[in-house]
N, C-alpha and C. Protein backbone atom coordinates (compact mmCIF):
# COMPACT_ATOMS: atom_id res chain seq x y z
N UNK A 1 72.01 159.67 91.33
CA UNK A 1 71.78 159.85 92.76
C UNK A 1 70.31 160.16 92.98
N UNK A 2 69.50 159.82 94.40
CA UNK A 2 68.78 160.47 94.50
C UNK A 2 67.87 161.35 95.15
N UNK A 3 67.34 161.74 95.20
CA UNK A 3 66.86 163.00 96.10
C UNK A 3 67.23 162.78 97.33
N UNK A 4 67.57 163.60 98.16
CA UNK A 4 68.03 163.33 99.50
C UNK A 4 67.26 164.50 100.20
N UNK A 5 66.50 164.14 101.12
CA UNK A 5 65.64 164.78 102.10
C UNK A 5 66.30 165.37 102.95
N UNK A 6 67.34 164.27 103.53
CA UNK A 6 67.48 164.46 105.06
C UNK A 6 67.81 165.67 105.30
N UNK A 7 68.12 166.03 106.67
CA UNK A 7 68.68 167.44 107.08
C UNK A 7 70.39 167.17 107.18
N UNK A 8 70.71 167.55 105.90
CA UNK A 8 71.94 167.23 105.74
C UNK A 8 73.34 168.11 105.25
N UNK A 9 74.33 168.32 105.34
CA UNK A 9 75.42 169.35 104.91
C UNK A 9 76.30 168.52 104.12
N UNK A 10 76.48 168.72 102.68
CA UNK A 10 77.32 167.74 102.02
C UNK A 10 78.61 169.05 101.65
N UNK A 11 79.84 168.89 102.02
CA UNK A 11 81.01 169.56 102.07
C UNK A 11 81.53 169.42 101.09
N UNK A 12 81.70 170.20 100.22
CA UNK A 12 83.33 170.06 99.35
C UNK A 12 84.37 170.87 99.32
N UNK A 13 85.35 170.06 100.05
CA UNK A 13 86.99 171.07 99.99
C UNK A 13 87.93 170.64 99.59
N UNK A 14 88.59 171.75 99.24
CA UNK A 14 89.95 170.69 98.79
C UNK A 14 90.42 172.36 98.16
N UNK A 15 91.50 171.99 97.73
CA UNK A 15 92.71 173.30 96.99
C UNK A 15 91.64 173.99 95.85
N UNK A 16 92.25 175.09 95.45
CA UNK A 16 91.76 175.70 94.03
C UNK A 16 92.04 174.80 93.24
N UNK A 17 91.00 174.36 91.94
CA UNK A 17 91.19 174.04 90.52
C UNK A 17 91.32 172.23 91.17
N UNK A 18 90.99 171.78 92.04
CA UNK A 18 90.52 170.31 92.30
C UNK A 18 89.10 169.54 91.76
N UNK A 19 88.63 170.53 91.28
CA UNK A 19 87.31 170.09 91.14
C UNK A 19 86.31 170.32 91.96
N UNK A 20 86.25 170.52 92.79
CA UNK A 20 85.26 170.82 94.16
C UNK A 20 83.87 171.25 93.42
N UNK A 21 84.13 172.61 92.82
CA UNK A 21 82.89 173.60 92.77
C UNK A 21 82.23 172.44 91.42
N UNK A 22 82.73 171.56 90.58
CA UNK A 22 82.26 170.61 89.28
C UNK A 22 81.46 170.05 89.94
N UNK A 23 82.25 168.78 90.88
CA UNK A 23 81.38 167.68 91.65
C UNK A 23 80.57 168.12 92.71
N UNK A 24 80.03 169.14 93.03
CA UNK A 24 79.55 169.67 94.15
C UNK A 24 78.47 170.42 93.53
N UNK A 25 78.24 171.04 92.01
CA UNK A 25 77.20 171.44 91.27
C UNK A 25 76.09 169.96 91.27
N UNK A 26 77.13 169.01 90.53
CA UNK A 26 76.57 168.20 89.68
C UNK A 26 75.59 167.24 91.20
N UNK A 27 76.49 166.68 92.04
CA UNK A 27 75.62 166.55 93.39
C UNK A 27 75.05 167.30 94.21
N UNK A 28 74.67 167.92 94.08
CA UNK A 28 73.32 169.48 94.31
C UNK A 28 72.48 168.43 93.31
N UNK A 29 72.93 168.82 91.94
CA UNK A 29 71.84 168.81 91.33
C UNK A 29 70.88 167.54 91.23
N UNK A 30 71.77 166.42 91.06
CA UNK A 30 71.26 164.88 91.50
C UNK A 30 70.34 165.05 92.71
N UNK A 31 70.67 165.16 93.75
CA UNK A 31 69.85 165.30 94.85
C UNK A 31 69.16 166.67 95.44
N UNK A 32 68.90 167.63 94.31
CA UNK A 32 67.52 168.28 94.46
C UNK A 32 67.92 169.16 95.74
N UNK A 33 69.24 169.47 96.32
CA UNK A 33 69.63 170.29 97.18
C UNK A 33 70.67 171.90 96.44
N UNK A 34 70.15 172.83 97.41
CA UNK A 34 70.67 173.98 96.99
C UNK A 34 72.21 174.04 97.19
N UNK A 35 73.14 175.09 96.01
CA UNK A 35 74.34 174.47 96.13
C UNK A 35 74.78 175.54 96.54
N UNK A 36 75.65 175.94 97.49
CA UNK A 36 76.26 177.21 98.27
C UNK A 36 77.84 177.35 97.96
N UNK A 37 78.05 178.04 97.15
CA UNK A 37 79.61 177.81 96.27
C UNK A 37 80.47 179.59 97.37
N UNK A 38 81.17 179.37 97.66
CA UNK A 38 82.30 180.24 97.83
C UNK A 38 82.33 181.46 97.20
N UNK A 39 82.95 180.89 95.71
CA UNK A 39 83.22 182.08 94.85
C UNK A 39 81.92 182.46 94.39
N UNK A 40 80.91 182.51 94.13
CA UNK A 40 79.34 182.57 93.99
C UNK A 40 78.79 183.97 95.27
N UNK A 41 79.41 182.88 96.39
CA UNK A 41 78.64 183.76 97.89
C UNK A 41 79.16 185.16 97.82
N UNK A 42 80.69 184.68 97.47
CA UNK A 42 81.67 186.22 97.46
C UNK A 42 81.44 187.15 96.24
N UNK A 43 81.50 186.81 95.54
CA UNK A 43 80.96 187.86 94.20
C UNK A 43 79.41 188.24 94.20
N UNK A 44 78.64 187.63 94.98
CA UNK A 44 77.21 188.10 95.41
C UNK A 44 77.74 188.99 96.57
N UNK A 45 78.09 188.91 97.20
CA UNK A 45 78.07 189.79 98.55
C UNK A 45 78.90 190.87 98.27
N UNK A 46 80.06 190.88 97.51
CA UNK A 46 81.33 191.77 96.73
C UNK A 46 81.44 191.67 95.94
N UNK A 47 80.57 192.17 94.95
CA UNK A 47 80.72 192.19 93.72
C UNK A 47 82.32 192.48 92.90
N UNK A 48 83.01 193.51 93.73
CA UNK A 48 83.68 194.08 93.06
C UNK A 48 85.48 194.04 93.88
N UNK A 49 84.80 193.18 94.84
CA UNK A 49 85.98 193.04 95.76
C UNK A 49 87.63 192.28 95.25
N UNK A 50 88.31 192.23 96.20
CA UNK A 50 89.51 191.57 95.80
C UNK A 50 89.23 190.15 96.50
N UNK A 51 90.34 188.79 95.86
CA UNK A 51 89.85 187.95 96.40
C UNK A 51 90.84 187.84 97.97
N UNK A 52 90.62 188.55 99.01
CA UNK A 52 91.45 188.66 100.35
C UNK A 52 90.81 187.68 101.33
N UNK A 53 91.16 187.49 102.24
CA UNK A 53 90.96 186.55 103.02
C UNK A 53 89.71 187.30 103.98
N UNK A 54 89.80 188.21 103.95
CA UNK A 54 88.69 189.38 104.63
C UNK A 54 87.24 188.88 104.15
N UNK A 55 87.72 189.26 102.38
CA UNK A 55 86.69 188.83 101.74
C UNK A 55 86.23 187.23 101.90
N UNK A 56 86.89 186.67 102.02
CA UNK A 56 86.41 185.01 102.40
C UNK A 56 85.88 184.83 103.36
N UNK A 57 86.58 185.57 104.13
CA UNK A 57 85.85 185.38 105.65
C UNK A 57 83.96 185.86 105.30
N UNK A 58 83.88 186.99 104.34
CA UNK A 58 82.61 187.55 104.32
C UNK A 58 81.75 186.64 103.59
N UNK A 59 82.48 185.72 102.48
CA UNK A 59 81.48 184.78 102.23
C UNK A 59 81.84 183.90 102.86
N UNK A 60 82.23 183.32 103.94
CA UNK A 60 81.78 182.00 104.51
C UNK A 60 80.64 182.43 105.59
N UNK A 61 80.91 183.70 105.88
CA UNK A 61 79.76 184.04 106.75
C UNK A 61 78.61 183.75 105.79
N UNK A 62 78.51 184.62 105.07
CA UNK A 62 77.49 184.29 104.60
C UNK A 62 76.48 182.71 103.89
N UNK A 63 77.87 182.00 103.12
CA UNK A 63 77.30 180.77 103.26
C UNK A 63 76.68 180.24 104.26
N UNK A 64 77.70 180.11 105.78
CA UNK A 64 77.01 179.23 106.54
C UNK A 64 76.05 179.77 107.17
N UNK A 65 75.59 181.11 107.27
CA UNK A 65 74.02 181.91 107.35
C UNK A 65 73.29 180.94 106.93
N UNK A 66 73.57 180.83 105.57
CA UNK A 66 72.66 180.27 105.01
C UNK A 66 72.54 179.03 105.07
N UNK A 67 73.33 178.22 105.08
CA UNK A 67 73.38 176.77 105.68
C UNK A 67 73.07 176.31 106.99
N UNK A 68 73.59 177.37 107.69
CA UNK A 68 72.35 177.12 109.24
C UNK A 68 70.67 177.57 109.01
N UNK A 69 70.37 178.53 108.20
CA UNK A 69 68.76 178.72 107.96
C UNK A 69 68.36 177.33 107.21
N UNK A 70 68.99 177.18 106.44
CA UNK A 70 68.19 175.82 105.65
C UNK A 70 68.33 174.24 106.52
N UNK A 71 69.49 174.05 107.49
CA UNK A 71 68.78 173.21 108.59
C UNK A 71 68.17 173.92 109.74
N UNK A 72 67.90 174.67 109.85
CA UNK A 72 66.88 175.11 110.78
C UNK A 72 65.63 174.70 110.23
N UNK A 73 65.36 175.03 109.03
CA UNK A 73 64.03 174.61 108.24
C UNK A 73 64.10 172.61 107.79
N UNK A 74 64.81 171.94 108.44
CA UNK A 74 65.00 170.68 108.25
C UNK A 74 65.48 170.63 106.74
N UNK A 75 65.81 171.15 106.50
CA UNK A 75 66.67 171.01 104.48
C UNK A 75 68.36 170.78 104.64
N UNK A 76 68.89 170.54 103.87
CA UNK A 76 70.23 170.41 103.57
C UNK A 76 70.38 171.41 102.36
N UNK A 77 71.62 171.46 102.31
CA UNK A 77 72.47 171.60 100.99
C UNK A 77 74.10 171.53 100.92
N UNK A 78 74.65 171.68 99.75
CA UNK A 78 75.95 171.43 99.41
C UNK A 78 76.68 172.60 99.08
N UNK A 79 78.17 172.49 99.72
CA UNK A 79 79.22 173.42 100.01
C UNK A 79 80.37 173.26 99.54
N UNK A 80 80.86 174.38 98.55
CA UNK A 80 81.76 174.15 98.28
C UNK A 80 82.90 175.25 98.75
N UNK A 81 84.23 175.00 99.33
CA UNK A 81 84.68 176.14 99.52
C UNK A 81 86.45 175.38 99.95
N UNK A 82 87.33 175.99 99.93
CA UNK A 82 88.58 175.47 100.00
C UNK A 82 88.96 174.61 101.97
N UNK A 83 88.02 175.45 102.62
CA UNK A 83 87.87 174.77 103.94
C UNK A 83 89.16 174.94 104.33
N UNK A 84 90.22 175.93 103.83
CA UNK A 84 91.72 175.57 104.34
C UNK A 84 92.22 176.17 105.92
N UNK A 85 91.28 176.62 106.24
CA UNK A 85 91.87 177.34 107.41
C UNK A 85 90.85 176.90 108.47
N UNK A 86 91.41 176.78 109.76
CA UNK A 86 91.04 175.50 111.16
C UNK A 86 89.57 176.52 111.58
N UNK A 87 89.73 178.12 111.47
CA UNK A 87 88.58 178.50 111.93
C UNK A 87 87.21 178.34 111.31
N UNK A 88 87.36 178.06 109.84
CA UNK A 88 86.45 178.27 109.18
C UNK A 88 85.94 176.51 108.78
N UNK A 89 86.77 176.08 109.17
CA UNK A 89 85.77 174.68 109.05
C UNK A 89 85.54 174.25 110.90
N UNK A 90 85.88 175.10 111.99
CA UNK A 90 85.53 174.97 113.15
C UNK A 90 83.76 176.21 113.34
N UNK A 91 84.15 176.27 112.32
CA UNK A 91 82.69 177.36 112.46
C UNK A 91 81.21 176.52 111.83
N UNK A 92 81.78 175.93 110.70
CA UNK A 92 81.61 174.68 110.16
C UNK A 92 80.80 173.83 110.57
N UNK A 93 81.64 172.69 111.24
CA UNK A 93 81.67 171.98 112.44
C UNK A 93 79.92 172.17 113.62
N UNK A 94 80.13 173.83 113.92
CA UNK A 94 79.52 174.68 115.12
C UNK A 94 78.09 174.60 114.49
N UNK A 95 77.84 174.76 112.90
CA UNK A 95 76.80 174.37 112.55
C UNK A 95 75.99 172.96 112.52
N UNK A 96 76.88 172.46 111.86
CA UNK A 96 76.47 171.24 110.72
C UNK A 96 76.34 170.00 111.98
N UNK A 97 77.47 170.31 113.14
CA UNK A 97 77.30 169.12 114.02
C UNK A 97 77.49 167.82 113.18
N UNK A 98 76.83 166.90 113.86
CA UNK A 98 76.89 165.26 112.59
C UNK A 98 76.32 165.54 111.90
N UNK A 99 75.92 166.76 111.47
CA UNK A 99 74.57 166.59 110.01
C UNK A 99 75.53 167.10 108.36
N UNK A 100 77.10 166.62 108.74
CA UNK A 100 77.84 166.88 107.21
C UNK A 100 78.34 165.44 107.07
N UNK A 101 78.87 165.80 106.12
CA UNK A 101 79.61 164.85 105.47
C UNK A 101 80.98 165.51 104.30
N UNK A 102 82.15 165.05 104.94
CA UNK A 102 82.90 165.85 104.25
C UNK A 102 83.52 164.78 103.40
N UNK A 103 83.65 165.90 101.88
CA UNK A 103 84.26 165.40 100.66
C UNK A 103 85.78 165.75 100.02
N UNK A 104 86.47 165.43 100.08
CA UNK A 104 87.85 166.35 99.84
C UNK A 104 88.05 166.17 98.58
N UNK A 105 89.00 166.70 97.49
CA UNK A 105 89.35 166.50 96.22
C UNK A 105 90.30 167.11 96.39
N UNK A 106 91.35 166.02 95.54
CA UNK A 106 93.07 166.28 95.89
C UNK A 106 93.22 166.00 94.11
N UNK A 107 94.55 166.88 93.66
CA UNK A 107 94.94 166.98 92.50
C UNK A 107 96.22 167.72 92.36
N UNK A 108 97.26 167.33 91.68
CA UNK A 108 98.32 167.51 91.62
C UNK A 108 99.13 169.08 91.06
N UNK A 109 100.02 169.79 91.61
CA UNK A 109 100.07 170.99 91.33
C UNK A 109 99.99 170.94 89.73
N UNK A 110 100.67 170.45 89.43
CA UNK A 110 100.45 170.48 87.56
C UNK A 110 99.08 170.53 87.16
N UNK A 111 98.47 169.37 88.17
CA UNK A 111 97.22 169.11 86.97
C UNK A 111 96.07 170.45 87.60
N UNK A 112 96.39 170.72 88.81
CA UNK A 112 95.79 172.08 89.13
C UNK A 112 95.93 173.22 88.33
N UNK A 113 97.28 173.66 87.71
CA UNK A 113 97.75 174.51 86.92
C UNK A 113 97.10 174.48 85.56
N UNK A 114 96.91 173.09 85.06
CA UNK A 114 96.16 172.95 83.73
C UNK A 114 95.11 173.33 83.67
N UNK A 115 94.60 173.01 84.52
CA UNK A 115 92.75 173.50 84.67
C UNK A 115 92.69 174.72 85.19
N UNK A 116 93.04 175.80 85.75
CA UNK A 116 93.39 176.78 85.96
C UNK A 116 93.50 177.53 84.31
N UNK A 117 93.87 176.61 83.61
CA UNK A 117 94.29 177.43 82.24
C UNK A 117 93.12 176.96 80.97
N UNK A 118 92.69 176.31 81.38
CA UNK A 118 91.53 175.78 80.88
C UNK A 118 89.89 176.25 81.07
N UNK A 119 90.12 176.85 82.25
CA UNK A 119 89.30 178.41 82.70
C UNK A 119 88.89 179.66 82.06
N UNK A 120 90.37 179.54 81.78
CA UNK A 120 90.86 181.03 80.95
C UNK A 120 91.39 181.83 82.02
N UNK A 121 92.31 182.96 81.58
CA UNK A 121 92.77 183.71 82.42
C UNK A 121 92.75 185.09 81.68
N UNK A 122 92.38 185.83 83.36
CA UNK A 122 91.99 185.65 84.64
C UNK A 122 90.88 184.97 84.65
N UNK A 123 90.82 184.11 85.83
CA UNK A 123 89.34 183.31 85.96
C UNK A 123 88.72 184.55 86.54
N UNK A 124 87.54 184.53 85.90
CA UNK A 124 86.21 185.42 86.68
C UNK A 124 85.96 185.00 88.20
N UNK A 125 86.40 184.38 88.04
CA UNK A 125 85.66 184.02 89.88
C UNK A 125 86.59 184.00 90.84
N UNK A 126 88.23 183.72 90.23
CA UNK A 126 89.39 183.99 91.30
C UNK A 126 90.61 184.79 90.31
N UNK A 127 90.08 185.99 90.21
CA UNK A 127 91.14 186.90 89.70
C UNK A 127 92.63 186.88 90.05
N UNK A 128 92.74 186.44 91.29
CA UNK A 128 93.56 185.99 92.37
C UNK A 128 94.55 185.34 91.93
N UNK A 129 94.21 184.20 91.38
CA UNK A 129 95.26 183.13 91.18
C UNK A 129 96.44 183.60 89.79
N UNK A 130 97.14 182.92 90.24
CA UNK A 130 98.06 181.99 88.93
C UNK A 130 98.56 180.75 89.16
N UNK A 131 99.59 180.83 88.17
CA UNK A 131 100.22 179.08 87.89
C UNK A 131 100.84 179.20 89.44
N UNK A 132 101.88 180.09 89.58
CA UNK A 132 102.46 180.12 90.77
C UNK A 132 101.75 179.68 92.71
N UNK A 133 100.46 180.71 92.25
CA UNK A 133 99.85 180.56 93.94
C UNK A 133 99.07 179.35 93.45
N UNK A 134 98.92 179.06 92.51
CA UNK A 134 97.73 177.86 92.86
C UNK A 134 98.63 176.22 92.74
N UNK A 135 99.79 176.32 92.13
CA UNK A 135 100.50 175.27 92.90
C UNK A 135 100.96 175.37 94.32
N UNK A 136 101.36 176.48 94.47
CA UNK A 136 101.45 176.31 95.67
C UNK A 136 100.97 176.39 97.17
N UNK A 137 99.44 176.40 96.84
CA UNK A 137 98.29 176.22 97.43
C UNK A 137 98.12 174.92 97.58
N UNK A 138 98.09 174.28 96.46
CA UNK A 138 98.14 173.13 96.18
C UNK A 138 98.77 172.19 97.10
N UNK A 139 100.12 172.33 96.76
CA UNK A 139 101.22 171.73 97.59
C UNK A 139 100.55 171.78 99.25
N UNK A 140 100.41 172.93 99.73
CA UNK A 140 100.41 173.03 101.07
C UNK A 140 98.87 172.92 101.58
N UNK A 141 98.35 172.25 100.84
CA UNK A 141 96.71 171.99 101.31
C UNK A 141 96.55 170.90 102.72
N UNK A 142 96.08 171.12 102.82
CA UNK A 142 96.09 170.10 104.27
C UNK A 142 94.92 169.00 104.61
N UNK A 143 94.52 168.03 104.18
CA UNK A 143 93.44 167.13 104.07
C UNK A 143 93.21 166.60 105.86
N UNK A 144 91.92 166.75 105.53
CA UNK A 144 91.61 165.91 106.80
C UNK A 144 91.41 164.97 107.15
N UNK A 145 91.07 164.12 106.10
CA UNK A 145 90.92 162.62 106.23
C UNK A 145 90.15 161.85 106.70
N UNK A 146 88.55 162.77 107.01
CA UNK A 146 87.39 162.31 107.84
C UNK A 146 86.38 161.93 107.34
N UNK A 147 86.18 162.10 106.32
CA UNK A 147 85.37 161.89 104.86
C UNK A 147 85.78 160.81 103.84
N UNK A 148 85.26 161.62 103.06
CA UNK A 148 85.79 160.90 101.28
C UNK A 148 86.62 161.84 100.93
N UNK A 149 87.66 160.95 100.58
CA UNK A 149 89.30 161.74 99.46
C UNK A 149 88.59 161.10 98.48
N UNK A 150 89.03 161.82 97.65
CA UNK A 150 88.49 162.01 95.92
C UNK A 150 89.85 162.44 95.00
N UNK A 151 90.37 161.38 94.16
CA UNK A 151 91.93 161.85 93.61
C UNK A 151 90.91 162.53 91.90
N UNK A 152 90.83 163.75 92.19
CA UNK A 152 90.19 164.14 91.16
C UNK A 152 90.96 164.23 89.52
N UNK A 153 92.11 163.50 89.96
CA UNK A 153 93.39 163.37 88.97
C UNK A 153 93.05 162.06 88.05
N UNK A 154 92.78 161.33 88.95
CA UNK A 154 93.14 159.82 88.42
C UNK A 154 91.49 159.52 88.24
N UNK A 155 90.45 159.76 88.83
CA UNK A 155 89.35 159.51 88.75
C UNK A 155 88.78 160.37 87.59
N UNK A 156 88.05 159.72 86.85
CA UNK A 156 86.71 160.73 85.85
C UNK A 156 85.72 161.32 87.16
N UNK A 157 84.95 162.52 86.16
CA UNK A 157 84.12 162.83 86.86
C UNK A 157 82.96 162.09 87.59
N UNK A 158 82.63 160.94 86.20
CA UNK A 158 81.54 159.85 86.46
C UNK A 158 81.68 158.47 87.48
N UNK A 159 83.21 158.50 87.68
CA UNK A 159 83.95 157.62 88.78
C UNK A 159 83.76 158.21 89.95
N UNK A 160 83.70 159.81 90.31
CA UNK A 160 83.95 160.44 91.23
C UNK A 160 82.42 160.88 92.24
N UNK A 161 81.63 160.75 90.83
CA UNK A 161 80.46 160.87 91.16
C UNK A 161 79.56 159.77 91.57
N UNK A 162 80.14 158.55 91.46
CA UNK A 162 79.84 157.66 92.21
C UNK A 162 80.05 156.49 93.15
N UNK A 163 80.98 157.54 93.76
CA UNK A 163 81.91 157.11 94.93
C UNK A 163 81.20 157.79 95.53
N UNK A 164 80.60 159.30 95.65
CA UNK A 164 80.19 159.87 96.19
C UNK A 164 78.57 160.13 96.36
N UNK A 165 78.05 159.04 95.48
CA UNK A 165 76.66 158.37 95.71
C UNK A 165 76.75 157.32 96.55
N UNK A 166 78.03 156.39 96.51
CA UNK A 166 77.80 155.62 97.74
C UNK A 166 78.44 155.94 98.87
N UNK A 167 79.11 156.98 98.99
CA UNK A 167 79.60 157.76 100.23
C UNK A 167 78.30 158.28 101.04
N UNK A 168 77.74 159.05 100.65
CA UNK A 168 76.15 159.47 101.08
C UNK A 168 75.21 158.80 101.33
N UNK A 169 74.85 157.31 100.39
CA UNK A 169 74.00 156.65 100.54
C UNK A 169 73.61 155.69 102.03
């Protein structure tokens, strides 16, 4: 991929253990934009917190702080965060205006569960989970369908990653 200037918001959502926070490093890093991760914002801001919805709420604030300062300064960057709830991608929205582009990544409760375990447990970053809530997170995820779907199941990373070079391009 490559460098991308524009004043731009590149989104990644989708369920826990989809891949999001993988493909959303790795495109940051291709295009030379800062990457604003969820579990990152929240363990910076709460170090020591539980993972509650309180607490989410405190890092999405804080992400999109920061994602509105960096297009204010004409910059972009990339977001990763589960996006599951209508206020927090309407807050979203309130920023980014046409300047996103949303990416979804969908993956099957099983294959969510595997990678979940492939983490290690407890994951450091979502103490939160298990096999149980994260299938069934899974299950009840809700896609929007305005973007790029990404079957992070059936696709490699290197397939996924360049669907999503010509999604952007």
């Amino acid at each position: 991929m490559t460098p991308h200037t524009d004043r731009m918001l590149v989104v990644f959502a989708g369920p826990p253990c989809s891949g999001k926070t993988t493909l959303a490093a790795e495109a940051a890093r291709r295009r030379n934009l800062p990457h604003l991760s969820m579990d990152v914002t929240r363990q910076r801001l709460l170090p020591r917190a539980a993972h509650t919805r309180a607490d989410r709420e405190v890092a999405y604030r804080g992400m999109h702080f920061a994602a509105e300062l960096l297009l204010a300064a004409g910059a972009g960057a990339v977001l990763d965060a589960p996006y599951d709830h209508v206020e927090d991608r309407d807050e979203l929205a309130r920023i980014a205006g046409t300047c996103s582009r949303l990416i979804e990544c969908r993956v099957s409760p099983e294959t969510a569960v595997a990678r979940l375990h492939m983490r290690g447990w407890p994951d450091p970053t979502r103490p939160d989970l298990t096999d149980e809530k994260v299938a069934r997170l899974v299950r009840q995820y809700s896609y929007r369908g305005t973007g790029l779907l990404l079957d992070t199941e059936l696709l490699s990373p290197d397939e996924c990653l360049a669907r999503i070079e010509a999604y952007l391009a």
